[in-house]
Protein backbone atom coordinates (compact mmCIF):
# COMPACT_ATOMS: atom_id res chain seq x y z
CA UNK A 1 0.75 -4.70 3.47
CA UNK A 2 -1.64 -6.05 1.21
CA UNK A 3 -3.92 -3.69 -1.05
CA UNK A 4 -7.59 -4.25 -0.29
CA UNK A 5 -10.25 -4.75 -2.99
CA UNK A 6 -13.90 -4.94 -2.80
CA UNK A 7 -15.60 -6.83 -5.69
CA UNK A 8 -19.17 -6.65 -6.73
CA UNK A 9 -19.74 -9.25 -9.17
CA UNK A 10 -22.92 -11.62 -9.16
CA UNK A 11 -21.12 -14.10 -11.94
CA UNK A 12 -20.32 -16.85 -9.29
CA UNK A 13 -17.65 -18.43 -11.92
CA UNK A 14 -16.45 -14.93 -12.71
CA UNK A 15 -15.97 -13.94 -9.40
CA UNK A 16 -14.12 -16.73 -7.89
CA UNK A 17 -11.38 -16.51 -11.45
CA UNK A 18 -10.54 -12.78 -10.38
CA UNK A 19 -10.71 -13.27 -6.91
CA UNK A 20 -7.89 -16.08 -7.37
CA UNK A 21 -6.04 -14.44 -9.56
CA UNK A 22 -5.77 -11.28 -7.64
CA UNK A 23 -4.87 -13.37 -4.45
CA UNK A 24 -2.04 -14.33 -5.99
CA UNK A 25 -0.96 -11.50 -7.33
CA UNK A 26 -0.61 -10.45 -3.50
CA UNK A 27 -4.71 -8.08 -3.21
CA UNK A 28 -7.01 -9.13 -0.52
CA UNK A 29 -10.07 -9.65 -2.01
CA UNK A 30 -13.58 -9.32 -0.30
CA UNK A 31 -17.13 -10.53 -2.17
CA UNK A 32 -20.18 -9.07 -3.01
CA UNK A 33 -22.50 -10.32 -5.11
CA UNK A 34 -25.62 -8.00 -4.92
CA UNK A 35 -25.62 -3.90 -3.99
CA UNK A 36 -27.09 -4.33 -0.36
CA UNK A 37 -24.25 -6.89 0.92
CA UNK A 38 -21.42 -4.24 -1.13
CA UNK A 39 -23.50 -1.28 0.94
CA UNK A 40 -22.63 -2.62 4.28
CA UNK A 41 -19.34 -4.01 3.33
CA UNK A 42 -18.23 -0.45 1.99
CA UNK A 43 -20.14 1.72 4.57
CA UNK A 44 -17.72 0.42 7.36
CA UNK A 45 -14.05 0.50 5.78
CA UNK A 46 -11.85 2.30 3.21
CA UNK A 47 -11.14 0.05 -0.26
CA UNK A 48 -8.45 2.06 -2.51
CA UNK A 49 -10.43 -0.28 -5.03
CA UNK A 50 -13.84 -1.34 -6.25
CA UNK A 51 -14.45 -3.73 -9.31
CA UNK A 52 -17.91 -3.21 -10.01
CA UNK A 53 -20.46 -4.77 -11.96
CA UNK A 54 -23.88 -3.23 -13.69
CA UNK A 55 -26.13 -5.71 -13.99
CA UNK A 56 -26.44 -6.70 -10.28
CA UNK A 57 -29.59 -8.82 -9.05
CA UNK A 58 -31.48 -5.82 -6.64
CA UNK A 59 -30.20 -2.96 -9.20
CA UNK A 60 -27.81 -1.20 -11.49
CA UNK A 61 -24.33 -0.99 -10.37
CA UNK A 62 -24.19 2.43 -11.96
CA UNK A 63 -26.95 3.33 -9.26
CA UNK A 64 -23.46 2.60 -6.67
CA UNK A 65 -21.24 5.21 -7.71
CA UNK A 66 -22.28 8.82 -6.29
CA UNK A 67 -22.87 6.52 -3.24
CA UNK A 68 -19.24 4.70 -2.82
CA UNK A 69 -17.70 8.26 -3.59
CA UNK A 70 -19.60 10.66 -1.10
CA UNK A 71 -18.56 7.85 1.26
CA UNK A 72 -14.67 7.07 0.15
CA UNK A 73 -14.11 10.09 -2.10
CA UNK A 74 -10.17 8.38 -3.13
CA UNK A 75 -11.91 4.74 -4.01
CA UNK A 76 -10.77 3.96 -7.46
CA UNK A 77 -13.86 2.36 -9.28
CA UNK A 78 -12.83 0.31 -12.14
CA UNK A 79 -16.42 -1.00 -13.70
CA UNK A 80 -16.36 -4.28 -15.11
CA UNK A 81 -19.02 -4.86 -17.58
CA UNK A 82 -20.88 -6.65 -20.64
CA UNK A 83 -22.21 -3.37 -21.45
CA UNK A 84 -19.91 -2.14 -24.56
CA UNK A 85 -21.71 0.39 -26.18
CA UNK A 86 -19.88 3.85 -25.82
CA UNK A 87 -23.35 5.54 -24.13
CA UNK A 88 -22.66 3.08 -21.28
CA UNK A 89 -19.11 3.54 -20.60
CA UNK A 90 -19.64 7.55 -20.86
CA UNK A 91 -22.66 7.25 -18.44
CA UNK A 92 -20.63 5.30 -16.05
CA UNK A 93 -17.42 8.09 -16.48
CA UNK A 94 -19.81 10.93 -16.16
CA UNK A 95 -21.07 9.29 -12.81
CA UNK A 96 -17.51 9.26 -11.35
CA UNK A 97 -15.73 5.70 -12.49
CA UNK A 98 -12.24 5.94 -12.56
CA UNK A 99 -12.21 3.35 -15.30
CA UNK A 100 -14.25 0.91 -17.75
CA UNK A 101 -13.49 -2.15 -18.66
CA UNK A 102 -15.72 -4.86 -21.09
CA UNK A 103 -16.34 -8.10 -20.52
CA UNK A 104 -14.71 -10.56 -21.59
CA UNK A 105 -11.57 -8.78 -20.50
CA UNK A 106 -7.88 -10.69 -19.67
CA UNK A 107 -6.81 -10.93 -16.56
CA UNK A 108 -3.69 -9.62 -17.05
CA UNK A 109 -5.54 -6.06 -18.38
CA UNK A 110 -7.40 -6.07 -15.34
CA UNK A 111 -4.43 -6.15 -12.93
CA UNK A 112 -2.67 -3.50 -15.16
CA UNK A 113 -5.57 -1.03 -14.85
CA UNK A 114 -5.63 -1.67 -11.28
CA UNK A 115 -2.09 -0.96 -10.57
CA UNK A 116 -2.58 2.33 -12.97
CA UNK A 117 -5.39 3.41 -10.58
CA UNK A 118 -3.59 2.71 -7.81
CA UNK A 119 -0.74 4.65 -8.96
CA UNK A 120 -2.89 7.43 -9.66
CA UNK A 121 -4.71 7.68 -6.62
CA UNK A 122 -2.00 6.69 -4.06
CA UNK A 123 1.82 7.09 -5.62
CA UNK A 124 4.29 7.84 -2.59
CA UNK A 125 4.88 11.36 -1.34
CA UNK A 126 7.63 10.36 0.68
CA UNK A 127 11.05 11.95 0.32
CA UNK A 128 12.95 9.12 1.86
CA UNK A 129 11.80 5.31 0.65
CA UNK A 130 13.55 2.19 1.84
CA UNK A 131 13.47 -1.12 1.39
CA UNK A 132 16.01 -4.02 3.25
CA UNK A 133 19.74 -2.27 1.64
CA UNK A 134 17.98 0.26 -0.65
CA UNK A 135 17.40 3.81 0.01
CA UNK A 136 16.22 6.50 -2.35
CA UNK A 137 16.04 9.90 -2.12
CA UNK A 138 12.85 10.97 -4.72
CA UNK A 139 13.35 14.77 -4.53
CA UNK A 140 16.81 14.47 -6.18
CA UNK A 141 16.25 10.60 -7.43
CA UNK A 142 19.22 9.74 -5.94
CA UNK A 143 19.69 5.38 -5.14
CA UNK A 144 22.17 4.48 -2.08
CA UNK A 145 22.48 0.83 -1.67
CA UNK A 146 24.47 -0.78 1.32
CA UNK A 147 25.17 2.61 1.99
CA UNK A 148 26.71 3.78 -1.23
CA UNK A 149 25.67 5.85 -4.14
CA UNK A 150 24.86 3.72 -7.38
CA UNK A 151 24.08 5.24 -10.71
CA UNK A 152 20.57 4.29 -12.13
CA UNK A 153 19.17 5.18 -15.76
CA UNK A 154 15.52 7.02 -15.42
CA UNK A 155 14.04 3.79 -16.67
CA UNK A 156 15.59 1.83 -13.57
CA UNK A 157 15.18 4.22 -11.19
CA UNK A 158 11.55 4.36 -12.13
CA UNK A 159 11.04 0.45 -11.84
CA UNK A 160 13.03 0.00 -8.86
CA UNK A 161 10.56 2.99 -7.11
CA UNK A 162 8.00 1.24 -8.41
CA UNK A 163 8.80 -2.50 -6.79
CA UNK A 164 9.51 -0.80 -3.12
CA UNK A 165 6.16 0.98 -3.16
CA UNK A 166 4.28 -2.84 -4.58
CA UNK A 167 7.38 -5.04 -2.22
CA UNK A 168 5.90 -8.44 -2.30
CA UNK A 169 3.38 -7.86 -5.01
CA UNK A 170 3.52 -9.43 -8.20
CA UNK A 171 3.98 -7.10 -11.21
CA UNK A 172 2.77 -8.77 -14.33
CA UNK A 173 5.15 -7.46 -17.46
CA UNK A 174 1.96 -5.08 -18.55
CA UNK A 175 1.94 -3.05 -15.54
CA UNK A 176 6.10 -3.05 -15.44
CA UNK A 177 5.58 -1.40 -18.93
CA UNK A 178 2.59 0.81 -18.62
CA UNK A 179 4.30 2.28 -15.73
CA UNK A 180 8.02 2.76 -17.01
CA UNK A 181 7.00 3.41 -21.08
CA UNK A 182 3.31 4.13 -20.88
CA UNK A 183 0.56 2.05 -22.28
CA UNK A 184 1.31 2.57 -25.63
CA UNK A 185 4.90 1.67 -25.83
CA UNK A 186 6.28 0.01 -28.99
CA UNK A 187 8.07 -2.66 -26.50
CA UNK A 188 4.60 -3.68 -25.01
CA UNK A 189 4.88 -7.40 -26.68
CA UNK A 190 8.70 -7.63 -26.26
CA UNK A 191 9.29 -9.68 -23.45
CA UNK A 192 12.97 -9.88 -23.69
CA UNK A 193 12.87 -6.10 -23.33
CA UNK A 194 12.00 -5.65 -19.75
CA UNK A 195 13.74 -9.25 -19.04
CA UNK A 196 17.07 -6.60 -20.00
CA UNK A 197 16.11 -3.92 -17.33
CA UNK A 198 15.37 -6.36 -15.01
CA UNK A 199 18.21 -7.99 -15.14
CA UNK A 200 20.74 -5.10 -14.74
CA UNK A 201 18.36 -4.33 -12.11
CA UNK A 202 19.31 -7.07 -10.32
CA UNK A 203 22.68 -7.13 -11.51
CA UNK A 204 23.26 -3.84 -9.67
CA UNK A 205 21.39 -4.91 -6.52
CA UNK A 206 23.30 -8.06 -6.34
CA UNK A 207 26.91 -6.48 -6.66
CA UNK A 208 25.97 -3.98 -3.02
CA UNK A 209 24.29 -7.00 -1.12
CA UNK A 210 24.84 -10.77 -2.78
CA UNK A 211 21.18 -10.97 -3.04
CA UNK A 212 18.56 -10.92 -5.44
CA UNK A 213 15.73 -8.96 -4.48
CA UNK A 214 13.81 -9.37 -7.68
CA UNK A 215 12.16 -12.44 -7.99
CA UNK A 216 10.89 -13.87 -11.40
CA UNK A 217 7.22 -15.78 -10.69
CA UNK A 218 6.84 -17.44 -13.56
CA UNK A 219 3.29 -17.22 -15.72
CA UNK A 220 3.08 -14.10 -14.08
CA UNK A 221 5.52 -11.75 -13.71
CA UNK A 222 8.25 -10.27 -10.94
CA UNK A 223 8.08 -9.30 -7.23
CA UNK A 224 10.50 -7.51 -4.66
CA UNK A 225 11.11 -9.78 -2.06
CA UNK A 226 14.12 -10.29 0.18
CA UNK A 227 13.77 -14.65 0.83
């Protein structure tokens, strides 16, 4: 199932450049471009995420946030803003955002703070994932696939978790690291790092089924998905 997000942006051009981006990157996205229309739209049904903007044309967006969270106390509000100075990002903490980020921001920084939220707010709790040949068992982190046991370092049993619970999402190369090795990792601009996990990822996967579950989608990143 696709994650929902709710974005509350008045910047037509803006807008429509996250919107698509996020599409592809397997979100739903729904519009809003001024803080009545986002009321209504947010009043009736659950969004695990909210971009939101300040600077809104019937009021501040930082007006929105004790509002969205009586409402949907587990919304993740990630503001999006021109505002840089450090009053306005602690104002907009204080008020109960989840996260700041100034415009102009890159895409790809966007999608990784989303996926951290979402991580944050909604990682499984299950005991028993599966996905197609895969089972894992998380309380012992043990990985059967086609029915046997198959050794996995931490650092592949963490990705592999991490594409069941985002199947047919794409995970840019930022998120893939800021999950496994944390936002600061030394490896962050060494693409030909994660290409090695993810290919003995596969390499493993492929030698209990004859498929390859993990797809590369190229200016992007990789997704989990069986055809």
């Amino acid at each position: 199932m696709k994650k929902e997000i709710l974005i509350i942006e008045d910047d037509i051009s803006l807008l429509k450049t996250i919107v698509e981006f996020l599409e592809k990157s397997g979100f739903n996205c729904t519009q809003a471009t001024t803080i009545t229309k986002a009321k209504k739209i947010f009043d009736k049904k659950f969004y695990p995420i909210i971009l939101l903007d300040l600077g809104l044309p019937d009021g501040d967006g930082l007006d929105c946030i004790s509002f969205i969270k009586s409402i949907w106390e587990n919304t993740g509000v990630i503001i999006i803003s021109a505002r840089e100075k450090l009053e306005d990002r602690i104002d907009g903490l204080n008020l109960g955002a989840d996260d700041y980020l100034v415009k102009p921001f890159h895409l790809s920084e966007l999608i990784a703070r989303i996926n951290a939220l979402l991580r944050r707010n909604f990682h499984t709790d299950k005991t028993n994932v599966r996905y197609e040949e895969i089972e894992i068992e998380t309380t012992d982190r043990t990985v059967k696939i086609s029915g046997e046991h198959v050794d996995f370092s931490k650092k592949e049993y963490d990705l592999i978790l991490y594409f069941i619970e985002n199947e047919s999402r794409v995970l840019t190369k930022e998120s893939l690291f800021e999950h496994v090795w944390g936002e600061n990792s030394v490896f962050m601009d060494n693409s030909d790092f994660i290409y090695t996990h993810i290919n003995r990822l596969r390499k493993k996967i492929k030698t209990h089924t004859g498929e390859n579950y993990i797809k590369t989608v190229h200016g992007f990143g990789y997704k989990l998905e069986i055809h």
